[in-house]
N, C-alpha and C. Protein backbone atom coordinates (compact mmCIF):
# COMPACT_ATOMS: atom_id res chain seq x y z
N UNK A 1 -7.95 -11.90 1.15
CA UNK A 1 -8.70 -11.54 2.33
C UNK A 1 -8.64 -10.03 2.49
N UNK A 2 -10.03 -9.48 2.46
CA UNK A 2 -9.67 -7.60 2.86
C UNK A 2 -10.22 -7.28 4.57
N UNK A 3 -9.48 -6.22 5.12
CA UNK A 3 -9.79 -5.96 6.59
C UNK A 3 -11.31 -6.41 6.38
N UNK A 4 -11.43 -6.74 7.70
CA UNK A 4 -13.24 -6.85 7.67
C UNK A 4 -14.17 -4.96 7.94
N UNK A 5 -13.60 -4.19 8.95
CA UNK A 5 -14.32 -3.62 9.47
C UNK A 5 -13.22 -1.45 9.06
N UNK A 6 -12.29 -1.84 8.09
CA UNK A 6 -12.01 -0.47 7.25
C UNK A 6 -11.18 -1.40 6.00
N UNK A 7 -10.80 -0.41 5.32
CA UNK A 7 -10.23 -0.50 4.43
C UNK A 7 -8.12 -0.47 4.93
N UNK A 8 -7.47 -0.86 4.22
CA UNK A 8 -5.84 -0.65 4.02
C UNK A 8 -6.10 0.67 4.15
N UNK A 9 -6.25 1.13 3.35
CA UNK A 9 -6.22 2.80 3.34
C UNK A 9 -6.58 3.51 4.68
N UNK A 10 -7.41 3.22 4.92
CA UNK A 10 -8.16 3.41 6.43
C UNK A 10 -7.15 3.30 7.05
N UNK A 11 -6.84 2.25 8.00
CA UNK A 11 -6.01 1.87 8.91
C UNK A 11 -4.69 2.45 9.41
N UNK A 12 -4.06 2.67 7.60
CA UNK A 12 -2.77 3.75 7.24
C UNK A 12 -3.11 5.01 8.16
N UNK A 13 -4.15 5.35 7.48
CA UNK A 13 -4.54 6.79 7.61
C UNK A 13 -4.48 6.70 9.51
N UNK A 14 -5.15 6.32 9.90
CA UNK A 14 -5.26 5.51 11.37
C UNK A 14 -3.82 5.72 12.05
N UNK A 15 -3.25 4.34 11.71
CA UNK A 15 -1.75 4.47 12.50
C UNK A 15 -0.82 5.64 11.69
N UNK A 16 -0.74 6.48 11.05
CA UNK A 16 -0.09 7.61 10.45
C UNK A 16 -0.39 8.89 11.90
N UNK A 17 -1.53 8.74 12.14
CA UNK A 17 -1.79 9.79 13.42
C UNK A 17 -0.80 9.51 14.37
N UNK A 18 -0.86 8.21 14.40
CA UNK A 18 -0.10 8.03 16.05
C UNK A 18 0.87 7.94 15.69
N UNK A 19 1.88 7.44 14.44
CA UNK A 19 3.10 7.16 14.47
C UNK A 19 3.18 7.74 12.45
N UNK A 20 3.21 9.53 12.73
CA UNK A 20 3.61 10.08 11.64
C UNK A 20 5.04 9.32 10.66
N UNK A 21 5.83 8.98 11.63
CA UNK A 21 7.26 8.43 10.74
C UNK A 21 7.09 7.54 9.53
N UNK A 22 6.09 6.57 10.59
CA UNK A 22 5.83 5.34 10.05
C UNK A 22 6.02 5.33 8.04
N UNK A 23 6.52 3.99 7.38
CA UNK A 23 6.06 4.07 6.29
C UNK A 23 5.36 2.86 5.89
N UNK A 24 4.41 2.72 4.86
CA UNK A 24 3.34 2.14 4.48
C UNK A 24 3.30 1.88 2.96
N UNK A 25 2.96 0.89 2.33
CA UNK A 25 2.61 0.41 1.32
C UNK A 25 1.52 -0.72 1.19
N UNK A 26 0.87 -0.60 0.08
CA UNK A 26 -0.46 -1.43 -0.16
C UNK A 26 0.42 -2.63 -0.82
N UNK A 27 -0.75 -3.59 -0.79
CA UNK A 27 -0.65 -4.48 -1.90
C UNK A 27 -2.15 -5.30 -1.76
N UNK A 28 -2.10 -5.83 -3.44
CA UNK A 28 -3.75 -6.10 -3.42
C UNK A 28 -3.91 -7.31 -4.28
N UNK A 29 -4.66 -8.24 -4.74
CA UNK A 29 -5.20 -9.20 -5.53
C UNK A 29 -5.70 -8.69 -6.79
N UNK A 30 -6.43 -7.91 -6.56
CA UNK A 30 -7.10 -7.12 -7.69
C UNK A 30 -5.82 -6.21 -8.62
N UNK A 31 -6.39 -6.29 -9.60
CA UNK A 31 -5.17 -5.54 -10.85
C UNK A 31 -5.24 -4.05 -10.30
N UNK A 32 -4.37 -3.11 -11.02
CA UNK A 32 -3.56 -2.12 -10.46
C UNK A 32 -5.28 -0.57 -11.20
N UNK A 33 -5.62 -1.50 -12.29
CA UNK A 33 -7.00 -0.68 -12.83
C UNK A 33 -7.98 -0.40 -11.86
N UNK A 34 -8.34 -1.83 -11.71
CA UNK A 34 -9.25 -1.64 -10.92
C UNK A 34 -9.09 -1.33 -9.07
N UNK A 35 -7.96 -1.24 -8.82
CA UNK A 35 -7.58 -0.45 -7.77
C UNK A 35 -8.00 1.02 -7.61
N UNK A 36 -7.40 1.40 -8.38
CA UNK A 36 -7.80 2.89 -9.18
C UNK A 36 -9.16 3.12 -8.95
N UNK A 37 -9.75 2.82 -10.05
CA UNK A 37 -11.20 2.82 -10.45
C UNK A 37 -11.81 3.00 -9.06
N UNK A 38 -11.78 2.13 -8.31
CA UNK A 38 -12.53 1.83 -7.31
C UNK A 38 -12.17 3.07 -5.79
N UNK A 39 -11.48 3.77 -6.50
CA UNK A 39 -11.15 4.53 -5.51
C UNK A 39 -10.16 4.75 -4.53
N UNK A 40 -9.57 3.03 -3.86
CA UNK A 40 -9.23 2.13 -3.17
C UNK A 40 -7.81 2.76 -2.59
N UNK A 41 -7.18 3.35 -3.77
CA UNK A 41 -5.79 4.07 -3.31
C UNK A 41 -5.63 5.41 -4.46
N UNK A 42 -4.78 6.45 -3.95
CA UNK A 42 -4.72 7.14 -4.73
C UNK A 42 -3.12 7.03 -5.92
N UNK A 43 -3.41 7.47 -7.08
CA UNK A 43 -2.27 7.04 -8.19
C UNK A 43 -0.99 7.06 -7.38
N UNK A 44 -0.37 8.05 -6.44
CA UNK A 44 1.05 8.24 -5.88
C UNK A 44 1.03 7.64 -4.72
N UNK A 45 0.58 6.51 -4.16
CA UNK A 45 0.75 5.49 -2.62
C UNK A 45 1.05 4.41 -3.63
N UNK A 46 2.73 4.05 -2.80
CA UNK A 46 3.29 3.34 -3.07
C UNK A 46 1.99 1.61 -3.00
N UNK A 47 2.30 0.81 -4.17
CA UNK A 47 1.52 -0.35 -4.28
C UNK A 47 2.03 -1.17 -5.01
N UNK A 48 2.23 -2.42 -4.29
CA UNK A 48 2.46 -3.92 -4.77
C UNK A 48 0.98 -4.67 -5.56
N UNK A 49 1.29 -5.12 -6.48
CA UNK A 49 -0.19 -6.50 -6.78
C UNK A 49 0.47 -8.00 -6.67
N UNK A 50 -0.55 -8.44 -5.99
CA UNK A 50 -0.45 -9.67 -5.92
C UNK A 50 -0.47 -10.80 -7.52
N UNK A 51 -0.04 -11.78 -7.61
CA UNK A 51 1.12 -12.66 -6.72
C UNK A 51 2.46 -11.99 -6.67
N UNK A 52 2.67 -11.41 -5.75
CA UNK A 52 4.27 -11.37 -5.49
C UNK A 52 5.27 -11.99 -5.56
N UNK A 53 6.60 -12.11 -5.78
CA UNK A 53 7.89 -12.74 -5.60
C UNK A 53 8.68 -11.89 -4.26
N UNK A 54 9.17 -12.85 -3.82
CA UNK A 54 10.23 -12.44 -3.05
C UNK A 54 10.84 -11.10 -3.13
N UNK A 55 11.46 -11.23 -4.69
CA UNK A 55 12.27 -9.95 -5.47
C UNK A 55 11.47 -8.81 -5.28
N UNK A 56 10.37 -8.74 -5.91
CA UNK A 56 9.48 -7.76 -6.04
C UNK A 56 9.25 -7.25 -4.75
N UNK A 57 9.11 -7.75 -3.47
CA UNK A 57 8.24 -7.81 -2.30
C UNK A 57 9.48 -6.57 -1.65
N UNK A 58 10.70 -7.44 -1.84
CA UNK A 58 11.85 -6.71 -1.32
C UNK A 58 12.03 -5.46 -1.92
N UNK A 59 11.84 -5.04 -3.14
CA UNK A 59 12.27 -3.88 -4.24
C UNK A 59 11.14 -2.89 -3.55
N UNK A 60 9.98 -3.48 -3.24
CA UNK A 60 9.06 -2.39 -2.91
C UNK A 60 9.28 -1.94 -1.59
N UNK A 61 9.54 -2.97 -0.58
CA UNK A 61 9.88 -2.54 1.03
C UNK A 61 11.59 -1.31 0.88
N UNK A 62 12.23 -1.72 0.03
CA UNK A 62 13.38 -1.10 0.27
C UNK A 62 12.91 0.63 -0.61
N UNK A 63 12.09 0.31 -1.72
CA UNK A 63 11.73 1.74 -2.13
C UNK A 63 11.03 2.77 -1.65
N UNK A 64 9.88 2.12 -0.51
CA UNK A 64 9.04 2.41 0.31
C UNK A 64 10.29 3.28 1.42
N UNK A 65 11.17 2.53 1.54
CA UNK A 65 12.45 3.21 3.07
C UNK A 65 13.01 4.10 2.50
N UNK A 66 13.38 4.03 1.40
CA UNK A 66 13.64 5.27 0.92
C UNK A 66 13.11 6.52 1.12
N UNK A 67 11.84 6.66 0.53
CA UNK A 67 10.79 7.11 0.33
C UNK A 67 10.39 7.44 -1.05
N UNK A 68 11.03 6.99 -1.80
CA UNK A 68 10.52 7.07 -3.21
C UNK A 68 9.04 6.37 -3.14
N UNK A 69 8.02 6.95 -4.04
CA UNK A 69 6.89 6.61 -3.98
C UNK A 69 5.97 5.58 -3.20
N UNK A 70 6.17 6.89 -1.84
CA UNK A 70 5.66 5.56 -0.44
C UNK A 70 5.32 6.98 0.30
N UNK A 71 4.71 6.52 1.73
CA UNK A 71 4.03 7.64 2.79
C UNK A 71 4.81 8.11 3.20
């Protein structure tokens, strides 16, 4: 399912105004290429692809707090 009325990216960009701290990561259905390609995110925003595991889901939220390759 994608937002109906912006994009992930959008929205970030959006709540980042009001709440600079905040941190953020994508994740998508579509392969990590055609993410790219399409514009959709840029190469250094932290991003999950779908199907996820648990493991994975967690490795990215905890790398994201870090701030290793996240907003």
């Amino acid at each position: 399912m994608s937002l109906p009325r912006m994009s992930g990216r959008q929205l970030a960009e959006r709540l980042a105004t009001m709440r600079p701290e905040m941190k953020a990561f994508f994740m998508s259905g579509y392969t990590d290429d055609a993410v790219l390609q399409h514009g959709m995110l840029d190469s250094g925003l932290a991003y999950l692809q779908k199907p996820l595991t648990p493991t994975s889901l967690t490795r990215k939220v905890r790398e994201v707090l870090r701030g290793a390759n996240g907003n």
